[in-house]
Protein backbone atom coordinates (compact mmCIF):
# COMPACT_ATOMS: atom_id res chain seq x y z
CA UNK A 1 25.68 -1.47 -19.15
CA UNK A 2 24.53 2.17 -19.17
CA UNK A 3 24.24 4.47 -16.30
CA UNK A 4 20.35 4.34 -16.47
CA UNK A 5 20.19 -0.13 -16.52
CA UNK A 6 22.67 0.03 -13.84
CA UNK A 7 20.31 2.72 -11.50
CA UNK A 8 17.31 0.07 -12.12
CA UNK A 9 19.06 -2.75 -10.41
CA UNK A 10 17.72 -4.59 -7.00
CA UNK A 11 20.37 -3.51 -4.33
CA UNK A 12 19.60 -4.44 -0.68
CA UNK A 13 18.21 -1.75 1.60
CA UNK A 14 20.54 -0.74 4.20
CA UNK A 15 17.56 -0.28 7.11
CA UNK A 16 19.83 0.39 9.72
CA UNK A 17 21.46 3.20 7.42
CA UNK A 18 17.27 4.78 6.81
CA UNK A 19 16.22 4.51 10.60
CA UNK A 20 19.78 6.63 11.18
CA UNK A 21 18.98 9.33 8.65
CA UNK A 22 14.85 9.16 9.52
CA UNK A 23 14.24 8.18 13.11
CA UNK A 24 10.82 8.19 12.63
CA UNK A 25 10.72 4.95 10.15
CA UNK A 26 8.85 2.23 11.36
CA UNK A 27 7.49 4.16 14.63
CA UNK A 28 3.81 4.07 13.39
CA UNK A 29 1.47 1.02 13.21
CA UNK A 30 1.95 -1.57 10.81
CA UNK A 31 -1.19 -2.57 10.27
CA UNK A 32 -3.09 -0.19 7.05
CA UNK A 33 -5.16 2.88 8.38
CA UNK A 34 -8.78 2.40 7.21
CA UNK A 35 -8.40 6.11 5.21
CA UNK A 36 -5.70 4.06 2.95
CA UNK A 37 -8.16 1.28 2.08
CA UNK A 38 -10.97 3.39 1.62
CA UNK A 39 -8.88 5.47 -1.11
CA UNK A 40 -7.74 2.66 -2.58
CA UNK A 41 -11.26 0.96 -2.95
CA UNK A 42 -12.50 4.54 -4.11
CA UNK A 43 -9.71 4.25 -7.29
CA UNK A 44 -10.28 0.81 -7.92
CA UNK A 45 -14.12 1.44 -8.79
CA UNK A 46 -13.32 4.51 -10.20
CA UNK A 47 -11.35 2.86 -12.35
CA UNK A 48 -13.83 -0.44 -13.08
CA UNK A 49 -16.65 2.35 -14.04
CA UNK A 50 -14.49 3.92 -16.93
């Protein structure tokens, strides 16, 4: 395989490894801010009235 197939391969996310390097992961809500859904309705019409 080439370099670039072998890059584009599912590996398993080491979450312990990301929460080391970037405390902050995970320390906001889970649930989806209302600014994110209202941006993301705003691009889907945008995108239905093309």
């Amino acid at each position: 395989m080439t370099e670039k197939a072998e890059a584009t391969e599912e590996q398993p996310i080491d979450y312990e490894a990301v929460r080391r390097r970037f405390p902050w992961v995970g320390c906001g809500p889970a649930e989806e801010h209302d600014f994110s859904k209202t941006y993301r309705d705003v691009l889907a019409d945008a995108r239905v009235s093309r």
